[in-house]
Protein backbone atom coordinates (compact mmCIF):
# COMPACT_ATOMS: atom_id res chain seq x y z
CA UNK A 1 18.18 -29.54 -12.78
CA UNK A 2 15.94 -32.06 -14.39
CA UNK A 3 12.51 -29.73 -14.23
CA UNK A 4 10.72 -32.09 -12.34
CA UNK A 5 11.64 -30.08 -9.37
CA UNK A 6 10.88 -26.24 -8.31
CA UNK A 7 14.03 -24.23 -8.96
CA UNK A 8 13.93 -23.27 -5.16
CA UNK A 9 12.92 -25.38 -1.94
CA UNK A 10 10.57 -23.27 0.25
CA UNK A 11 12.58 -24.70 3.65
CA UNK A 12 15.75 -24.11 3.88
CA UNK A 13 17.41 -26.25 7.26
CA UNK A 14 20.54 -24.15 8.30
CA UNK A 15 22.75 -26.47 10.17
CA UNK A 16 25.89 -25.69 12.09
CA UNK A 17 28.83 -28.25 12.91
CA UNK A 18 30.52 -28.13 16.26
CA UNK A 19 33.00 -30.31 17.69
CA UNK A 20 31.69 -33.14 15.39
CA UNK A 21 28.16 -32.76 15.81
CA UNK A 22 25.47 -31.68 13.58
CA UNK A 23 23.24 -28.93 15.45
CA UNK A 24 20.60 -26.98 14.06
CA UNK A 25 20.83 -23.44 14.46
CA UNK A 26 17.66 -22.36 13.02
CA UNK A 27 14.45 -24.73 14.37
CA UNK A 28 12.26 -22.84 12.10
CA UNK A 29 13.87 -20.44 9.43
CA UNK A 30 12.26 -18.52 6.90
CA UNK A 31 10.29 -20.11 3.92
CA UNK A 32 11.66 -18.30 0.65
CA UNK A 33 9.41 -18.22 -2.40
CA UNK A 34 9.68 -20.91 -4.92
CA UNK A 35 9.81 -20.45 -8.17
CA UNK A 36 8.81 -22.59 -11.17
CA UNK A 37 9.83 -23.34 -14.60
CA UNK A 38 7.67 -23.52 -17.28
CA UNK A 39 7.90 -26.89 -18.01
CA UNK A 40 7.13 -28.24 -13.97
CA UNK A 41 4.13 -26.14 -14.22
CA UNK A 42 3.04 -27.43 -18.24
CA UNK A 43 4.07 -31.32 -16.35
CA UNK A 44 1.96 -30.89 -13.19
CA UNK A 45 -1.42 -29.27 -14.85
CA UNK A 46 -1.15 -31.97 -17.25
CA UNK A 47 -0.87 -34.45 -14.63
CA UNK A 48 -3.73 -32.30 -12.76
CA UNK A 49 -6.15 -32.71 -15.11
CA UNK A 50 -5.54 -36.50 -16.06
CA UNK A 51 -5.79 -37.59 -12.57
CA UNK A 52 -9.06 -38.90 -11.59
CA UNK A 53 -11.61 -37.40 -9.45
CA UNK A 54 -10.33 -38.78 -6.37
CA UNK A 55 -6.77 -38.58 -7.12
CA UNK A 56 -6.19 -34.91 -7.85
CA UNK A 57 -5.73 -33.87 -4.28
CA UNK A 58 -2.56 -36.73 -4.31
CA UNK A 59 -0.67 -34.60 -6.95
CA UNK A 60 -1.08 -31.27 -4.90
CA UNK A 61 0.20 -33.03 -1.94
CA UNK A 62 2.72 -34.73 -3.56
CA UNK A 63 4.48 -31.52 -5.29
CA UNK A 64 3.52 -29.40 -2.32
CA UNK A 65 1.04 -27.21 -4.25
CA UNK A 66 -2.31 -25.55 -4.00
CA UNK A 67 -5.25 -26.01 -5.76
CA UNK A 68 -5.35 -22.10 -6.75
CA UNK A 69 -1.42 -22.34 -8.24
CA UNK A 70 -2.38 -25.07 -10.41
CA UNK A 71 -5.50 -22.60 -11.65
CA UNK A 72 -3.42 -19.70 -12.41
CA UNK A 73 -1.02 -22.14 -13.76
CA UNK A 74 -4.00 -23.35 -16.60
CA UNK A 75 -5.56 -20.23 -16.86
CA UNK A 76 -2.22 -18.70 -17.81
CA UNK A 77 -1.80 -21.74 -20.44
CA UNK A 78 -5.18 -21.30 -22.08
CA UNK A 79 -3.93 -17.58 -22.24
CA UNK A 80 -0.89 -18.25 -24.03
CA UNK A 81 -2.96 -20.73 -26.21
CA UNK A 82 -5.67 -18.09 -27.38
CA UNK A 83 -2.76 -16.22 -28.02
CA UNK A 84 -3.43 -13.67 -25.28
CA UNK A 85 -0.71 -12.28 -22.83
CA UNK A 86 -1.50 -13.76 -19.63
CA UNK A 87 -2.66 -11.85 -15.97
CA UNK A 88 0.33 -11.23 -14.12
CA UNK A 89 0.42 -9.72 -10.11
CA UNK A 90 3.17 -8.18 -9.48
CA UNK A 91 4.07 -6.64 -6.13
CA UNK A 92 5.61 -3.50 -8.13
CA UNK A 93 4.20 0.19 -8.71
CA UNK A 94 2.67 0.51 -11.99
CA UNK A 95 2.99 3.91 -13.75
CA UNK A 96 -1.53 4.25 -13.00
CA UNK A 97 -0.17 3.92 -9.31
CA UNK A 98 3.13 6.51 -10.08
CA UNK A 99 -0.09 9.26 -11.09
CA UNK A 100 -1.94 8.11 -8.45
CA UNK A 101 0.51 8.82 -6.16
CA UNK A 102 1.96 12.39 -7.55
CA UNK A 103 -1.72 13.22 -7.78
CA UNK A 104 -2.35 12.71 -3.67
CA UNK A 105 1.19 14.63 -3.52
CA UNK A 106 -0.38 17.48 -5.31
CA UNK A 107 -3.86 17.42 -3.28
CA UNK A 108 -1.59 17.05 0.00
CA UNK A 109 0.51 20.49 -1.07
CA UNK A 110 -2.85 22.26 -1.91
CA UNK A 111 -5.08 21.02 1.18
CA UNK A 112 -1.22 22.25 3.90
CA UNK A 113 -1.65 26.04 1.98
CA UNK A 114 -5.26 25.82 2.60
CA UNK A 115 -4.60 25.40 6.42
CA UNK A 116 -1.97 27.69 6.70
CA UNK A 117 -4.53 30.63 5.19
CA UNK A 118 -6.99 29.42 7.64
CA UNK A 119 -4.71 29.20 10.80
CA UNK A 120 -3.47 32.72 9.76
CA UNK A 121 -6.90 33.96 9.41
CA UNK A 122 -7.66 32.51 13.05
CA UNK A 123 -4.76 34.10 14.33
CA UNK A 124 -5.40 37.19 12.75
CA UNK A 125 -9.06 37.08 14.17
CA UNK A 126 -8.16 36.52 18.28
CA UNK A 127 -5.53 39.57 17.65
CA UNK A 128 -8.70 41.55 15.97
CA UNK A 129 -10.85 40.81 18.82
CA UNK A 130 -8.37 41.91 21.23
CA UNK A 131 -8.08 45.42 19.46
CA UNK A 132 -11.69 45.54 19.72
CA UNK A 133 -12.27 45.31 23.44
CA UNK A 134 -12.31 48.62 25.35
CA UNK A 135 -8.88 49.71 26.78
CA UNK A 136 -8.60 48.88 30.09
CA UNK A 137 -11.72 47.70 30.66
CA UNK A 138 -11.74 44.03 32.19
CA UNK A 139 -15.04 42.40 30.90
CA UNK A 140 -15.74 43.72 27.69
CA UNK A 141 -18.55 42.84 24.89
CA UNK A 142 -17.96 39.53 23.14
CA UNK A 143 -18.45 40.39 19.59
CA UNK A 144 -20.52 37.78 17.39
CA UNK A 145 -18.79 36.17 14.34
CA UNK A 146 -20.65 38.31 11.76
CA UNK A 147 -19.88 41.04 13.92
CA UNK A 148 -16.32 40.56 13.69
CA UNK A 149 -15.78 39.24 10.16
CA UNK A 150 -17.69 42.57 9.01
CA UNK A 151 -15.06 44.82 11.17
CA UNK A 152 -12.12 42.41 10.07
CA UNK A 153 -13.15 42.68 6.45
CA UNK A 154 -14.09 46.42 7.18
CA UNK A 155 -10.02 46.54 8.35
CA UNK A 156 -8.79 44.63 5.18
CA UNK A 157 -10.92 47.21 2.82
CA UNK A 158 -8.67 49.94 4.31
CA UNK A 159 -5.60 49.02 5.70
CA UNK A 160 -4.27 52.57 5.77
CA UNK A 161 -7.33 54.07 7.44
CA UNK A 162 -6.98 54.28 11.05
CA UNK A 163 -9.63 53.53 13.35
């Protein structure tokens, strides 16, 4: 490898040869990501920025680059020149994400206790009512909510009592 060239072509052509016969197996296969050294990229902004005005968009097309690569490629140069550690994306967690994440974990586990309490307390409400109605009786008085937290509570006080 001479470094004039990406270290990886984005098509790859899968062929297959049968009886003789060159066929292509794969019309249209999957681009991989290319990767370049630092040289190409040092080479190509150079050239970038000596072209003239009109001729910039002929090195792009001739490399098979974007405008934006060549951008990060400077900006990351000028970086390493003010003696700064250049930007870098990466498509892996950080440890801010890692505490991010626990974090929601830990909300998550708090928020699924809190609904359990409040489904039991629901529960625990309709089976209240029910011991409220009159025995045997098939329409009974529909007691209001702060009728029935004040008899539920009233129940919880004194949980031996019996009523």
């Amino acid at each position: 490898m001479t470094g004039d060239e990406p270290v990886s072509s984005s098509i790859q052509q899968e062929t297959e040869v049968v009886s003789g016969a060159v066929e292509a197996v794969n019309p249209a296969p999957n681009p991989i990501r290319r990767s370049f050294t630092a040289e190409y990229r040092a080479r190509v902004v150079a050239e970038y920025e000596a072209a003239p005005h009109g001729e910039k968009a002929a090195v792009l097309r001739r490399d098979g680059l974007y405008q934006s690569q060549v951008r990060e490629w400077r900006t990351e140069r000028d970086a390493r020149a003010a003696g700064l550690v250049p930007k870098r994306n990466s498509h892996r967690t950080s440890k801010a994400s890692g505490s991010e994440t626990e974090r929601l974990r830990i909300e998550n586990a708090r928020l699924s206790r809190e609904l359990a309490k409040s489904q039991a307390v629901v529960e625990i409400m309709g089976k209240l009512q029910g011991l409220c109605a009159p025995r045997g009786a098939r329409s009974y008085r529909r007691f209001s909510r702060w009728e029935l937290e004040g008899r539920f509570l009233g129940l919880m006080a004194y949980p031996d009592a019996e009523r």
